[in-house]
C-alpha atoms as a PDB file:
ATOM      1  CA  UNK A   1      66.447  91.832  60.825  1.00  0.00           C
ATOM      2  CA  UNK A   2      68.624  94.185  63.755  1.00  0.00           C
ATOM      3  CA  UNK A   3      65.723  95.318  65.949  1.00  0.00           C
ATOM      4  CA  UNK A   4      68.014  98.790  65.896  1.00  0.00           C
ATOM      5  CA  UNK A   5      71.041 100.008  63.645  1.00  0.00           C
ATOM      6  CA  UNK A   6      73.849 101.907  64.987  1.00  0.00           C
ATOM      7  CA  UNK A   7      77.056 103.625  63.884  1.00  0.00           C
ATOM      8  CA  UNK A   8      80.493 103.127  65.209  1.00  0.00           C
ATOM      9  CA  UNK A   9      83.960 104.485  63.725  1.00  0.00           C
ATOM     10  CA  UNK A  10      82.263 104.600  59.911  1.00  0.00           C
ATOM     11  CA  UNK A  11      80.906 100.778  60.566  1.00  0.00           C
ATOM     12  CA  UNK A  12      77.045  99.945  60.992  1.00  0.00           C
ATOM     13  CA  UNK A  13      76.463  97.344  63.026  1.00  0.00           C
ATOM     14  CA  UNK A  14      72.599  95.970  63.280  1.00  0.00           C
ATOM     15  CA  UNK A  15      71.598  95.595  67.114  1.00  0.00           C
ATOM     16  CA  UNK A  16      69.744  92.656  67.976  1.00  0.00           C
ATOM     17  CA  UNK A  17      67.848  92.391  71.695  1.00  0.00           C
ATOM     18  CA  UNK A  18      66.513  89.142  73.683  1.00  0.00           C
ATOM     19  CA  UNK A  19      65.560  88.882  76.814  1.00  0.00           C
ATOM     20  CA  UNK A  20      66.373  86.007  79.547  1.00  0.00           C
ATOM     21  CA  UNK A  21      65.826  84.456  82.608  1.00  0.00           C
ATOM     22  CA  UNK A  22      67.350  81.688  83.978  1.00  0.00           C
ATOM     23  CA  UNK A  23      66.240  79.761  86.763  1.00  0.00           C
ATOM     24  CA  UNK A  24      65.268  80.223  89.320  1.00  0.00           C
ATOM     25  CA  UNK A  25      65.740  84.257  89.051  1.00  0.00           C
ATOM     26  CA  UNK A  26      62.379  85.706  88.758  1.00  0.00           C
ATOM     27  CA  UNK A  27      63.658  88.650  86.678  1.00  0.00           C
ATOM     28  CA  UNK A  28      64.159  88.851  82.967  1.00  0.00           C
ATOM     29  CA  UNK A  29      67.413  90.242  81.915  1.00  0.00           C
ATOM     30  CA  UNK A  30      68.096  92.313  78.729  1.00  0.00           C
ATOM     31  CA  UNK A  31      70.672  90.636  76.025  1.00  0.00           C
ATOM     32  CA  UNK A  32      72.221  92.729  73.464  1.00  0.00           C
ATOM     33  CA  UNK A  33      74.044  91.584  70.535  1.00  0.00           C
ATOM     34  CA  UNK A  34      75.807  93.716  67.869  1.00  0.00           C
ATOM     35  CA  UNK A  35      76.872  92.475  64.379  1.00  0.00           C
ATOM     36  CA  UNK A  36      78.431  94.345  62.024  1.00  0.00           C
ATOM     37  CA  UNK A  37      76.376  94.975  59.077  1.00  0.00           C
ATOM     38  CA  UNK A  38      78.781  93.746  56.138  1.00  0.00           C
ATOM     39  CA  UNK A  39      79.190  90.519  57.805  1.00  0.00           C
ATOM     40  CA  UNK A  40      82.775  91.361  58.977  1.00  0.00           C
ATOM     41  CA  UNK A  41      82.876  90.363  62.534  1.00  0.00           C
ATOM     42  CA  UNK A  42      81.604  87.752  64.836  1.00  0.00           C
ATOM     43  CA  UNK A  43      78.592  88.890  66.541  1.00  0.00           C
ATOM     44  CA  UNK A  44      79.602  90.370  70.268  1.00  0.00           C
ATOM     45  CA  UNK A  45      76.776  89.586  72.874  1.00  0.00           C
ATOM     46  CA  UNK A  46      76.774  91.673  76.242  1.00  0.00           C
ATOM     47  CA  UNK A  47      74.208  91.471  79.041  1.00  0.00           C
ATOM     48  CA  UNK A  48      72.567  95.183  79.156  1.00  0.00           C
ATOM     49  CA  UNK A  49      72.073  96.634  83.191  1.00  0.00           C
ATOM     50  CA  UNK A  50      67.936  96.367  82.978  1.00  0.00           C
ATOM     51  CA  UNK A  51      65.771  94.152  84.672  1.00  0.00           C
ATOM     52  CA  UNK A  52      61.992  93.714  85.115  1.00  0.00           C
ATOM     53  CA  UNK A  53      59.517  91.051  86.503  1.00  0.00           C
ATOM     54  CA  UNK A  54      57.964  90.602  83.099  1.00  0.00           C
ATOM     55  CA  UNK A  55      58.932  89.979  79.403  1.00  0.00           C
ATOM     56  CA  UNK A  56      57.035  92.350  78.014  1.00  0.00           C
ATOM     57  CA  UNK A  57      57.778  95.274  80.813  1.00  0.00           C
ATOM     58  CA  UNK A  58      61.433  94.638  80.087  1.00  0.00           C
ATOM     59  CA  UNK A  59      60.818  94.727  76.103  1.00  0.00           C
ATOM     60  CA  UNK A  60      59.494  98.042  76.914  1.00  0.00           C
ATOM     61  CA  UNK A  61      62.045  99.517  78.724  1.00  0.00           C
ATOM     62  CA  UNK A  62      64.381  98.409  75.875  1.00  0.00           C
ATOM     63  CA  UNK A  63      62.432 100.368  73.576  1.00  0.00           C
ATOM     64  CA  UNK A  64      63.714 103.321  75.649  1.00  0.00           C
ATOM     65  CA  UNK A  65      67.236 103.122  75.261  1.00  0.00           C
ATOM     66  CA  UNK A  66      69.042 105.421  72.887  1.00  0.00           C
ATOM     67  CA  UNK A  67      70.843 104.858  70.155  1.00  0.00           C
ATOM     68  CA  UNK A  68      73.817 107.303  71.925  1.00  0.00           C
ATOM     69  CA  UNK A  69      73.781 104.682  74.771  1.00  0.00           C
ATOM     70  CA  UNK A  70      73.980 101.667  72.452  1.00  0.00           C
ATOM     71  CA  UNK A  71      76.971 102.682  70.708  1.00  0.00           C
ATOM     72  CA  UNK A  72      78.613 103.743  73.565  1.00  0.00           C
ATOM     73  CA  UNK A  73      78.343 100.287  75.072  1.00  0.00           C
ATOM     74  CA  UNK A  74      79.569  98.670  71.721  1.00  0.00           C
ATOM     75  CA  UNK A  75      82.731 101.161  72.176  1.00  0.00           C
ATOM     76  CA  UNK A  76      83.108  99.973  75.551  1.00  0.00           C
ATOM     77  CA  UNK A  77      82.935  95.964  74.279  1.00  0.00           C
ATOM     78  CA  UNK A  78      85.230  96.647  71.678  1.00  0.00           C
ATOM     79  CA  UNK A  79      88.108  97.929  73.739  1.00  0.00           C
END
């Protein structure tokens, strides 16, 4: 289940977040991936600007993020 749903030239596409770190970074990076909701597409994945020292802090700060800014960096990947 998309953790958000957004809209995007008459399409929905579900919004799923995960959050990395690879090592040996000591942040945690935000990972967005968009999918279009009737299963028309290929998922696109795209590494959101937000960092933070802990999982959780950075799950939190995703929770901020509006849907405006979301679809605006879909329209951005799909260009």
């Amino acid at each position: 289940m998309p953790w958000r749903v957004v809209e995007l030239d008459a399409k929905e596409w579900g919004v799923t977040m995960a959050a990395e770190r690879r090592a040996p970074a000591a942040h945690w990076k935000l990972v967005l991936s968009f999918r279009q909701r009737d299963g028309g597409t290929r998922p696109v994945w795209t590494e959101y600007p937000l960092s933070a020292i802990s999982r959780a802090s950075l799950l939190q700060q995703a929770e901020q993020i509006p849907n405006e800014r979301l679809t605006a960096v879909l329209a951005d990947l799909l260009r």
